[in-house]
PDB file of N, CA and C in Angstrom:
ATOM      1  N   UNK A   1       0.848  -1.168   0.000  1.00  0.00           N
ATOM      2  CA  UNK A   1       0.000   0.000   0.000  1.00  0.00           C
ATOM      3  C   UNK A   1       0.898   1.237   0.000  1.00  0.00           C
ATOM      4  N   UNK A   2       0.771   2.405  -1.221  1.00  0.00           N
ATOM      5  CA  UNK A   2       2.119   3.235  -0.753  1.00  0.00           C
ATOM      6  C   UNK A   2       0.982   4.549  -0.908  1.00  0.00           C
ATOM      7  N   UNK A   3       0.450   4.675   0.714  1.00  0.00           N
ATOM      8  CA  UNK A   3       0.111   6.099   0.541  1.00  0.00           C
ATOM      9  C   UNK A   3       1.491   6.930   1.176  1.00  0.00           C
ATOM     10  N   UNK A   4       0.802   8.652  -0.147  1.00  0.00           N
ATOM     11  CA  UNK A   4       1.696   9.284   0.248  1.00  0.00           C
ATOM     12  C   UNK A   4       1.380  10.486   1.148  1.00  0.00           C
ATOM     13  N   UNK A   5      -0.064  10.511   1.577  1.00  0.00           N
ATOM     14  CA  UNK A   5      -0.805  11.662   2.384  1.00  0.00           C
ATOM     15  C   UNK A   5      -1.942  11.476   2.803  1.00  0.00           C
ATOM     16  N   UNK A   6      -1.776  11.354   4.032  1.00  0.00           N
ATOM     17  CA  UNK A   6      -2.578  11.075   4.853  1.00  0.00           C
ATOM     18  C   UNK A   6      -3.257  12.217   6.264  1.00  0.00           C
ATOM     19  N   UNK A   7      -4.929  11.928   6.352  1.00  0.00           N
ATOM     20  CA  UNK A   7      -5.453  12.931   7.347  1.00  0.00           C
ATOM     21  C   UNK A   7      -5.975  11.851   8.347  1.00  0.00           C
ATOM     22  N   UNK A   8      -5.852  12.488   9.259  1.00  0.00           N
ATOM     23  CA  UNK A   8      -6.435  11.869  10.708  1.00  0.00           C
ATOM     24  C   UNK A   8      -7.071  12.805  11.739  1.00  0.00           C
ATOM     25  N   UNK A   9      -8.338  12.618  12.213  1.00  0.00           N
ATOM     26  CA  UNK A   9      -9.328  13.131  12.490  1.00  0.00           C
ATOM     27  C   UNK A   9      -8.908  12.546  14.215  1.00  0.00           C
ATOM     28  N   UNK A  10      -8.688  13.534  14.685  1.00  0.00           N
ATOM     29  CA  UNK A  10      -8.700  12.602  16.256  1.00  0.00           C
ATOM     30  C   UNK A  10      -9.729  12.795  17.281  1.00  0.00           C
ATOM     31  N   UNK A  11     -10.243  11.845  17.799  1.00  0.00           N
ATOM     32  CA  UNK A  11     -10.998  12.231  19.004  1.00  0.00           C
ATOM     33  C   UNK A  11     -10.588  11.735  20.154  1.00  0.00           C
ATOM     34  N   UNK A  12     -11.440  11.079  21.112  1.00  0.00           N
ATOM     35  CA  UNK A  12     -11.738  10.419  21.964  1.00  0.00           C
ATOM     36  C   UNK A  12     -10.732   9.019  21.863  1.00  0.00           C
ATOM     37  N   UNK A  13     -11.103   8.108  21.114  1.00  0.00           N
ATOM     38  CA  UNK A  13     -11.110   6.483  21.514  1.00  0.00           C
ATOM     39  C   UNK A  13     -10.556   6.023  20.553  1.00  0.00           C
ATOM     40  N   UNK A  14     -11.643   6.513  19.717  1.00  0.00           N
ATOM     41  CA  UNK A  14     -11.606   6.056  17.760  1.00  0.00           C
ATOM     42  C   UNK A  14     -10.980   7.194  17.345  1.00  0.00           C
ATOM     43  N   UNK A  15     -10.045   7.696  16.170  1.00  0.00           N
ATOM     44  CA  UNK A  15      -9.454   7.997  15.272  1.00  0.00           C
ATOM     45  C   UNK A  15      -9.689   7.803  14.008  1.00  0.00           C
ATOM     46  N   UNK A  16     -10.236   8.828  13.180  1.00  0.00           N
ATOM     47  CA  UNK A  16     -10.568   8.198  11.735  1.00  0.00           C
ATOM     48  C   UNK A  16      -9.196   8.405  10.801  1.00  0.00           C
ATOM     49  N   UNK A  17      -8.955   7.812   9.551  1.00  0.00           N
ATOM     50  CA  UNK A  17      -8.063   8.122   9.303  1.00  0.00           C
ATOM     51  C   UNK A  17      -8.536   8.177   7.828  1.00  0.00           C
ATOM     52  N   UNK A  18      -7.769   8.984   6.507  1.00  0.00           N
ATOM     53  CA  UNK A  18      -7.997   8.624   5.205  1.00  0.00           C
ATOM     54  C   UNK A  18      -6.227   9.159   4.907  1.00  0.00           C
ATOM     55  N   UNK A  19      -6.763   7.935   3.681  1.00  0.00           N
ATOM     56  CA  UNK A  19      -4.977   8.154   3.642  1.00  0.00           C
ATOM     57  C   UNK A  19      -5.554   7.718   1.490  1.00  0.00           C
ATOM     58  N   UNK A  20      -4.586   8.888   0.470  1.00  0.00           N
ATOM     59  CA  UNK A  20      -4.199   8.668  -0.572  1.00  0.00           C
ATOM     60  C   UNK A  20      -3.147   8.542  -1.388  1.00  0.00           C
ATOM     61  N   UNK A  21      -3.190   8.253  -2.593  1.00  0.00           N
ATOM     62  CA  UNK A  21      -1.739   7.774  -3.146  1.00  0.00           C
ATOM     63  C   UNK A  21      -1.533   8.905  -4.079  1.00  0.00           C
ATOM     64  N   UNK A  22      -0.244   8.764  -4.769  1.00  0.00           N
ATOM     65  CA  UNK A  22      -0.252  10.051  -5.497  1.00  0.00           C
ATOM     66  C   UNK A  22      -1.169  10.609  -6.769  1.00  0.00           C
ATOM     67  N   UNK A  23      -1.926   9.366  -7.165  1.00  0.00           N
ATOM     68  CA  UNK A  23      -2.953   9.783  -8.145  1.00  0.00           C
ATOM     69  C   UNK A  23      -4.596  10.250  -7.495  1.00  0.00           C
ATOM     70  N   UNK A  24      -4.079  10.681  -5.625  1.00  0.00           N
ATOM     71  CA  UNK A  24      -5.160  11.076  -5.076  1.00  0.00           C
ATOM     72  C   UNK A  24      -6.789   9.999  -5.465  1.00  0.00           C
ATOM     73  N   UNK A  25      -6.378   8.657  -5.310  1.00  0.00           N
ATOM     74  CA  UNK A  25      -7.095   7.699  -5.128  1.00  0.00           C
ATOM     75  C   UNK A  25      -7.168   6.956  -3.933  1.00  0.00           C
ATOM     76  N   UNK A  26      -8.058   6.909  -2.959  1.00  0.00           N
ATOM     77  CA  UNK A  26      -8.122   6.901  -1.455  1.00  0.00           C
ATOM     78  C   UNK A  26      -7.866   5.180  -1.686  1.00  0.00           C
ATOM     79  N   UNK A  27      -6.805   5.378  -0.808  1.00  0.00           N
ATOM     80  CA  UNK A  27      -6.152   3.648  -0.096  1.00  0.00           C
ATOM     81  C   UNK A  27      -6.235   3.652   1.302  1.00  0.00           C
ATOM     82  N   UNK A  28      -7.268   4.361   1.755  1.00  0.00           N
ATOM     83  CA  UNK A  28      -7.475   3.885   3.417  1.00  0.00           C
ATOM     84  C   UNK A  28      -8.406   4.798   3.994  1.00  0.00           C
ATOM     85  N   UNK A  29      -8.948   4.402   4.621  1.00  0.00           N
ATOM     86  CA  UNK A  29     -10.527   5.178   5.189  1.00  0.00           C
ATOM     87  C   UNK A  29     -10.948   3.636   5.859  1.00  0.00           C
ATOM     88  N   UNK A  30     -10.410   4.332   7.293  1.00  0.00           N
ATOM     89  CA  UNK A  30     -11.163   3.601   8.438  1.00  0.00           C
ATOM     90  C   UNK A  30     -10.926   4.596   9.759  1.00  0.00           C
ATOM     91  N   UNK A  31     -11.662   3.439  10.404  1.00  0.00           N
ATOM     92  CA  UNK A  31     -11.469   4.418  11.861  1.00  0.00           C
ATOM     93  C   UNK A  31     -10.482   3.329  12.694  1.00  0.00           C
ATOM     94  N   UNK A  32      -9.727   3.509  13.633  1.00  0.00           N
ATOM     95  CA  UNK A  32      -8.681   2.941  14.155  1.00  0.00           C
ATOM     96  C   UNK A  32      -9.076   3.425  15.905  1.00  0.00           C
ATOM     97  N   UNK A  33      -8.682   2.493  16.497  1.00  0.00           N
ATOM     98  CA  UNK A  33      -8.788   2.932  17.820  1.00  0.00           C
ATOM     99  C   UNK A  33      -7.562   3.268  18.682  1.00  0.00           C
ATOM    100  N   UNK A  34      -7.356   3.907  19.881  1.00  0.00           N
ATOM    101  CA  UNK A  34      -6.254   4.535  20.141  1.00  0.00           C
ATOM    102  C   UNK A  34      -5.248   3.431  20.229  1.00  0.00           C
ATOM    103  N   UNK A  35      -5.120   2.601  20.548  1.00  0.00           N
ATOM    104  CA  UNK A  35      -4.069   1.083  20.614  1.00  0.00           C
ATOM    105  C   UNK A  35      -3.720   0.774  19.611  1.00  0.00           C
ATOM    106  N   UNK A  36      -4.667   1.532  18.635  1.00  0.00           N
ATOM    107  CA  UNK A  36      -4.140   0.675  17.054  1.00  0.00           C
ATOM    108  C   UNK A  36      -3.116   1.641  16.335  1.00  0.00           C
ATOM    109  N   UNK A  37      -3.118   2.644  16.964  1.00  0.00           N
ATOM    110  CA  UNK A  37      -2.491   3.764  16.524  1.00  0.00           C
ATOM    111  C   UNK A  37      -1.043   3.466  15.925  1.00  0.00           C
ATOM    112  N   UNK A  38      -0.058   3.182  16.798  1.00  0.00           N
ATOM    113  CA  UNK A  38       1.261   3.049  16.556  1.00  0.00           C
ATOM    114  C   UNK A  38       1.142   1.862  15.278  1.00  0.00           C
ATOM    115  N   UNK A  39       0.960   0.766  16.167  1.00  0.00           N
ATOM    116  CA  UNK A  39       0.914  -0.697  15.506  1.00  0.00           C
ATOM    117  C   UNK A  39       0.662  -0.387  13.438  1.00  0.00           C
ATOM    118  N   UNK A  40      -0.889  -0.001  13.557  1.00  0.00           N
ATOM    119  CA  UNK A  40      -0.268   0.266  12.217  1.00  0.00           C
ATOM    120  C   UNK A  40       0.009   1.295  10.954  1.00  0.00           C
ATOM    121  N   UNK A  41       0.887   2.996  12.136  1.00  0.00           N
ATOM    122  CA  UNK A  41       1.630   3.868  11.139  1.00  0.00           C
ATOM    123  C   UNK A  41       3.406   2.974  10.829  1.00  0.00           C
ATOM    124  N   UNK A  42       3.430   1.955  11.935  1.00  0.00           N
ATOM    125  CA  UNK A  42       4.652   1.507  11.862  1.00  0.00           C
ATOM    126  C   UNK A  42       4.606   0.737  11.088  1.00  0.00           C
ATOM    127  N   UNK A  43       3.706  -0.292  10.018  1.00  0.00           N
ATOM    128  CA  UNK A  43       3.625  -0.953   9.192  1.00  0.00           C
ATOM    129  C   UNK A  43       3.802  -0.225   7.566  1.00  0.00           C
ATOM    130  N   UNK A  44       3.417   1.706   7.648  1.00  0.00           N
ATOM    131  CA  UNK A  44       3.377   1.799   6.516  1.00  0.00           C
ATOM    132  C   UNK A  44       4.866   2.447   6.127  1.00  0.00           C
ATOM    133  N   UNK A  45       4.945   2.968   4.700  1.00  0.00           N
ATOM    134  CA  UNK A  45       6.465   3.391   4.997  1.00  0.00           C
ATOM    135  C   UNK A  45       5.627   4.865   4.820  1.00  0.00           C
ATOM    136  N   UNK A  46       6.940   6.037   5.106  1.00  0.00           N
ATOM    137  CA  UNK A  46       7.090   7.110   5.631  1.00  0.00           C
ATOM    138  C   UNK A  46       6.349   8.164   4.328  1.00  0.00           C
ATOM    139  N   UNK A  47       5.431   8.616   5.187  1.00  0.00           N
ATOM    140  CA  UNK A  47       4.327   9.594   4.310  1.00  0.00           C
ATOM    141  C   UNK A  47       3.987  11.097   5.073  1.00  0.00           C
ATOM    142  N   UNK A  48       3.300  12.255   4.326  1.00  0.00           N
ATOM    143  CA  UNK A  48       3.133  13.156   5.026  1.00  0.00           C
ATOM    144  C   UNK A  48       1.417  13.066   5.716  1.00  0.00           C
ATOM    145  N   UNK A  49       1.420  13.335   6.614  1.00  0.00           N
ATOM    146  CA  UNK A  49       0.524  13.090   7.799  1.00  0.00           C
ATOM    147  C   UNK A  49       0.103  14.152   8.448  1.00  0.00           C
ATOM    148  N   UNK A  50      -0.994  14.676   8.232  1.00  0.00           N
ATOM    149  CA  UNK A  50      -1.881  16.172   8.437  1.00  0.00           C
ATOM    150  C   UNK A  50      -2.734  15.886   9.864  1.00  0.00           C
ATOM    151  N   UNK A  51      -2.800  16.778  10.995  1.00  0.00           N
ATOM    152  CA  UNK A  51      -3.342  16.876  11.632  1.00  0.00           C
ATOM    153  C   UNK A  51      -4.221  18.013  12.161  1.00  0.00           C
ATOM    154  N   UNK A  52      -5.791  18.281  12.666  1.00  0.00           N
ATOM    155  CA  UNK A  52      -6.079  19.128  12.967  1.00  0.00           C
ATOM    156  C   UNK A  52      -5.614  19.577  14.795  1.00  0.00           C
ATOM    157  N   UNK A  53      -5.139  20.509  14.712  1.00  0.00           N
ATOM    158  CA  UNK A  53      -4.602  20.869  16.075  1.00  0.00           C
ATOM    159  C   UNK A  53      -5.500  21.000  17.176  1.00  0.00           C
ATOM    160  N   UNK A  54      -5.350  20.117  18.068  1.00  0.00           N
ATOM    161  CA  UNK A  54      -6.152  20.064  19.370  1.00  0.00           C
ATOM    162  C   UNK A  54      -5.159  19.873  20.559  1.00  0.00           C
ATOM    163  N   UNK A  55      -6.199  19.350  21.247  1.00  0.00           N
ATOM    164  CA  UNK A  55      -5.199  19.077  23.181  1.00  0.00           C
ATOM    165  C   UNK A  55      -3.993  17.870  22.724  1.00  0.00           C
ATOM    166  N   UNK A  56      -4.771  16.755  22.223  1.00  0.00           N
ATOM    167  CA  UNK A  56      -3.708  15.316  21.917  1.00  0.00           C
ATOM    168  C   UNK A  56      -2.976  15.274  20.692  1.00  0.00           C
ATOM    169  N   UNK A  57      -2.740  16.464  19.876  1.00  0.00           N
ATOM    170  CA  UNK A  57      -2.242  16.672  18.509  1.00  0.00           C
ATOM    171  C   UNK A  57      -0.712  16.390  18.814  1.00  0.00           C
ATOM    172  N   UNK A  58      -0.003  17.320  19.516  1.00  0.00           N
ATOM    173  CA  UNK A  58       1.281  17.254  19.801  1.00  0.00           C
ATOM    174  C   UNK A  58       1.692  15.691  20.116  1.00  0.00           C
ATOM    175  N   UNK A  59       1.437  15.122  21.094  1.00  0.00           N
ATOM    176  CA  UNK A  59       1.504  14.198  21.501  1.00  0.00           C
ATOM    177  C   UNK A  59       1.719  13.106  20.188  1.00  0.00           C
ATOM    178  N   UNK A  60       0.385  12.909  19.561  1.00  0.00           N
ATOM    179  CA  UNK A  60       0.372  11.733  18.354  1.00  0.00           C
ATOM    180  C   UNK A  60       1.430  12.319  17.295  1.00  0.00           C
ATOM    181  N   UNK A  61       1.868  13.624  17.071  1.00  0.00           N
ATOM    182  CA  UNK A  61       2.565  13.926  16.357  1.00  0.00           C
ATOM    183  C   UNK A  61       4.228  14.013  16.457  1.00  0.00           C
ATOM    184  N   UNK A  62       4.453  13.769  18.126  1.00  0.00           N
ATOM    185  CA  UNK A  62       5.764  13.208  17.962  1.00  0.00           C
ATOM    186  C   UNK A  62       5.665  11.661  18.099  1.00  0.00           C
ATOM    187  N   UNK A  63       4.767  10.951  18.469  1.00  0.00           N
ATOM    188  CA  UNK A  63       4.674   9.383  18.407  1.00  0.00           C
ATOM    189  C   UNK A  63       5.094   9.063  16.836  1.00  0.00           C
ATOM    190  N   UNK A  64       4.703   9.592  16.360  1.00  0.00           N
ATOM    191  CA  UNK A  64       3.986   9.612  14.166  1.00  0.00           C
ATOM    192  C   UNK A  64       5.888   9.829  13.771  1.00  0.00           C
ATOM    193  N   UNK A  65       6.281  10.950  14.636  1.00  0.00           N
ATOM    194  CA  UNK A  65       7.458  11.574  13.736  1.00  0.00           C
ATOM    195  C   UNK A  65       8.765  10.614  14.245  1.00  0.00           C
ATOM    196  N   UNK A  66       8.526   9.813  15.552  1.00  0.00           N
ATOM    197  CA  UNK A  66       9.572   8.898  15.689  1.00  0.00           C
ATOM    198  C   UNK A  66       9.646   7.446  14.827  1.00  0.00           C
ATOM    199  N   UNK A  67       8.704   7.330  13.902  1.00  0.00           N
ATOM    200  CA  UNK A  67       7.966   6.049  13.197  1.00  0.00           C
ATOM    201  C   UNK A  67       8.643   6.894  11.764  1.00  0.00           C
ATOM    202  N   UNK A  68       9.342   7.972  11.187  1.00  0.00           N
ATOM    203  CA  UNK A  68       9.568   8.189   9.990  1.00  0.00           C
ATOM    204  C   UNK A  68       8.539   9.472   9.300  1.00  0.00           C
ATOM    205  N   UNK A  69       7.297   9.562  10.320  1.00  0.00           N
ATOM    206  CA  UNK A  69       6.622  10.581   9.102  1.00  0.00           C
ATOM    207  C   UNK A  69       6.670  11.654   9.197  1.00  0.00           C
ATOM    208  N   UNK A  70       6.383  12.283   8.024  1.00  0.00           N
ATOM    209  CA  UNK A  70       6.200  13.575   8.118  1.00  0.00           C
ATOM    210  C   UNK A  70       5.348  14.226   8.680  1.00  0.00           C
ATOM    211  N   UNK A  71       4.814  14.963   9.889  1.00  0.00           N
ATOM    212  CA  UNK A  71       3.520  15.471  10.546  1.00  0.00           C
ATOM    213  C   UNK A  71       3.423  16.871  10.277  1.00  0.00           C
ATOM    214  N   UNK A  72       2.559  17.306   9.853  1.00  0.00           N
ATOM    215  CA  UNK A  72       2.135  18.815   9.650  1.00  0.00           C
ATOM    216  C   UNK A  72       1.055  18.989  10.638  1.00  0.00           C
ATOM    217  N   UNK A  73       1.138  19.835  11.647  1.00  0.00           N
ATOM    218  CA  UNK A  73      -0.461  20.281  12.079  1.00  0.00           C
ATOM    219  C   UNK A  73      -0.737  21.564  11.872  1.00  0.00           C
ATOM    220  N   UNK A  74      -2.022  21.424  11.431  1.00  0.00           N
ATOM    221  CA  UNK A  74      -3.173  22.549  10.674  1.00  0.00           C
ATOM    222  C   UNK A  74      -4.067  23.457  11.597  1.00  0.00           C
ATOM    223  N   UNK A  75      -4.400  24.809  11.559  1.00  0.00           N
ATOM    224  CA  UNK A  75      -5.257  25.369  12.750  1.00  0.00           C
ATOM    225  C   UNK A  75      -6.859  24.936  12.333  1.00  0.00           C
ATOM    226  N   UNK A  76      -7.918  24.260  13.048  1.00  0.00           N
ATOM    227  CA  UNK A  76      -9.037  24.500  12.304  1.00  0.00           C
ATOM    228  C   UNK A  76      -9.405  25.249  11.316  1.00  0.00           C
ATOM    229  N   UNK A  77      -9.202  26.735  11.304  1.00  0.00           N
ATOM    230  CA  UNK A  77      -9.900  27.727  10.115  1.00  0.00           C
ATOM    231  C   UNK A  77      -9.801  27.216   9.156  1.00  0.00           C
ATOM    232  N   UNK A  78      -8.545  26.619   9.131  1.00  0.00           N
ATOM    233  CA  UNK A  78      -7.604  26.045   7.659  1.00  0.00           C
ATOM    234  C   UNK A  78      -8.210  25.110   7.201  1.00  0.00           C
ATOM    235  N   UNK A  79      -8.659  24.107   7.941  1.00  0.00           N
ATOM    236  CA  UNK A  79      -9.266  23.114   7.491  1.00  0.00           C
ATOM    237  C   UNK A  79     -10.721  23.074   6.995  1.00  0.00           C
ATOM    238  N   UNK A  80     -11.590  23.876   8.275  1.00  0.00           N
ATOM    239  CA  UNK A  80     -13.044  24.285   7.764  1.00  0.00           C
ATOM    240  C   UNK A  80     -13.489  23.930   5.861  1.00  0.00           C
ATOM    241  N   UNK A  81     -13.148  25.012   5.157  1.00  0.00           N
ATOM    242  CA  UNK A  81     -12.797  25.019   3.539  1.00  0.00           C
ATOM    243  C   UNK A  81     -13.624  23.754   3.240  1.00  0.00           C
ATOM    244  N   UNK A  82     -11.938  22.899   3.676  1.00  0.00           N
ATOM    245  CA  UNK A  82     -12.108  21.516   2.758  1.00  0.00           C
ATOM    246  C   UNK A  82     -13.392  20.676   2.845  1.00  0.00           C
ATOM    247  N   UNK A  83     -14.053  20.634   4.148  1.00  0.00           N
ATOM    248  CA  UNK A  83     -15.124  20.005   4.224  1.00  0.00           C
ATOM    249  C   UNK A  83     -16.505  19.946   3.341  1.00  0.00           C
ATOM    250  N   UNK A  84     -16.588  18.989   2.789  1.00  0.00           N
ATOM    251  CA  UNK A  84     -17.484  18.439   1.577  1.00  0.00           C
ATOM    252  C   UNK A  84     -18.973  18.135   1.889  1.00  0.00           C
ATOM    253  N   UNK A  85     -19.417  17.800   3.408  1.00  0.00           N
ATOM    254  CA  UNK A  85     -20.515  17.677   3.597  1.00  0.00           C
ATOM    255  C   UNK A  85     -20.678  18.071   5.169  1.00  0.00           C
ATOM    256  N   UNK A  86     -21.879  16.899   5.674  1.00  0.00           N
ATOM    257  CA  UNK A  86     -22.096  17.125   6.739  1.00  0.00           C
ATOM    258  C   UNK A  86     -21.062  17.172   8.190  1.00  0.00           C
ATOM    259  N   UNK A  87     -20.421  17.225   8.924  1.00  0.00           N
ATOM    260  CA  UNK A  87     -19.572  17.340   9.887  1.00  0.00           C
ATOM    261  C   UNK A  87     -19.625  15.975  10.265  1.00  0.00           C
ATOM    262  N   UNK A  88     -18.777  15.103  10.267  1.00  0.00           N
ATOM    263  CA  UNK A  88     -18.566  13.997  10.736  1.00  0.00           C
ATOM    264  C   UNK A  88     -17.092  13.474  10.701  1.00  0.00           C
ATOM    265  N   UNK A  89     -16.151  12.451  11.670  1.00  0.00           N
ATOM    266  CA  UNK A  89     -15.052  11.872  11.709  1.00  0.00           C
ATOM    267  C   UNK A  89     -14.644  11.809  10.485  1.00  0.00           C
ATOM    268  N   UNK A  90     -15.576  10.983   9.344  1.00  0.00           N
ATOM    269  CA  UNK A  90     -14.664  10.642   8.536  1.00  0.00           C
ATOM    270  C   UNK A  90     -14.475  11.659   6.816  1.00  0.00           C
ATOM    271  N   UNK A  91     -15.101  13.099   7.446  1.00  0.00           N
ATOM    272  CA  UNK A  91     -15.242  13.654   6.575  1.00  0.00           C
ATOM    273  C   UNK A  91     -14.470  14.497   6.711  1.00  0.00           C
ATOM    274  N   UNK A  92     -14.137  14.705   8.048  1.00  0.00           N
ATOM    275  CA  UNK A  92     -13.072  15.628   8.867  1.00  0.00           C
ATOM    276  C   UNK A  92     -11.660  15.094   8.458  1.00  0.00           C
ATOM    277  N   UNK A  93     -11.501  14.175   8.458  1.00  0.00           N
ATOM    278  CA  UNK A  93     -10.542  13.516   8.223  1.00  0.00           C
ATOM    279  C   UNK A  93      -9.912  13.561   6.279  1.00  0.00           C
ATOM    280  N   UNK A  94     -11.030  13.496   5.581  1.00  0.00           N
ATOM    281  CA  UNK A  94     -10.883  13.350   4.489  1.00  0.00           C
ATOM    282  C   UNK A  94     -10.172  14.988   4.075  1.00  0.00           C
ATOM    283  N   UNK A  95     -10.921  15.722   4.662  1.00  0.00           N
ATOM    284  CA  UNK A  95     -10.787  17.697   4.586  1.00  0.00           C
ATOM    285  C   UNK A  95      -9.128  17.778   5.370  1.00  0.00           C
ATOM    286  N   UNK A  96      -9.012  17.111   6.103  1.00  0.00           N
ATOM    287  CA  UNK A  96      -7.492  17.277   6.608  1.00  0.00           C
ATOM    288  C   UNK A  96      -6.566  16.796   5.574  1.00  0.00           C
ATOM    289  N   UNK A  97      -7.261  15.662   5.262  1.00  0.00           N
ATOM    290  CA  UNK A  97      -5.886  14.851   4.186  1.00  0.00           C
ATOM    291  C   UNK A  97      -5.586  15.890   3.160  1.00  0.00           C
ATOM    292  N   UNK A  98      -7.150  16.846   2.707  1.00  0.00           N
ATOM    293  CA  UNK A  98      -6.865  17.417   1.395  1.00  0.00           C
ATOM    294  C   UNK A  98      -6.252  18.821   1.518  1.00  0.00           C
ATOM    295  N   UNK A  99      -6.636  19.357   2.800  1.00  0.00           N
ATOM    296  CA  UNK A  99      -5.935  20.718   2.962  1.00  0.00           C
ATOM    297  C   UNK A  99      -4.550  20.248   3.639  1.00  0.00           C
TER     298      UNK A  99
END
């Protein structure tokens, strides 16, 4: 699987994630739970990885950057834009990957 950009929506428990390749054809859209986290960014190889900035952003983003990736975090405003529909995890997520 070689994505090269990936968004992750964080909350609570669950984590959504969407991740595309360079012809911006989605190779991953699920939700992951916090345990699953490490286990499998360490399976993929090293991609850029968008986050919306909250309380646990920092945190997952040096976990992410000791595993090889690239982490960018984004202020909400920034992200707002991208959103395509109704407000939900995995749409949030999709609007991160793309902004």
């Amino acid at each position: 699987m070689t994505i090269t950009r990936m968004g992750i929506d964080l909350a609570k428990q669950v984590f959504q994630i969407h991740g595309v390749d360079q012809s911006e054809k989605v190779k991953a859209r699920k939700p992951l739970r916090r345990s699953q986290m490490v286990a499998y960014f360490s399976k993929l190889e090293s991609c850029l990885i968008g986050m919306e900035a909250c309380g646990s952003t920092h945190y997952w983003a040096r976990e992410l950057s000791k595993l090889g990736h690239d982490v960018r975090l984004m202020a909400p405003q920034f992200v707002k834009p991208y959103v395509k529909s109704n407000k939900n995890n995995a749409n949030d997520a999709e609007a991160i990957c793309e902004a």
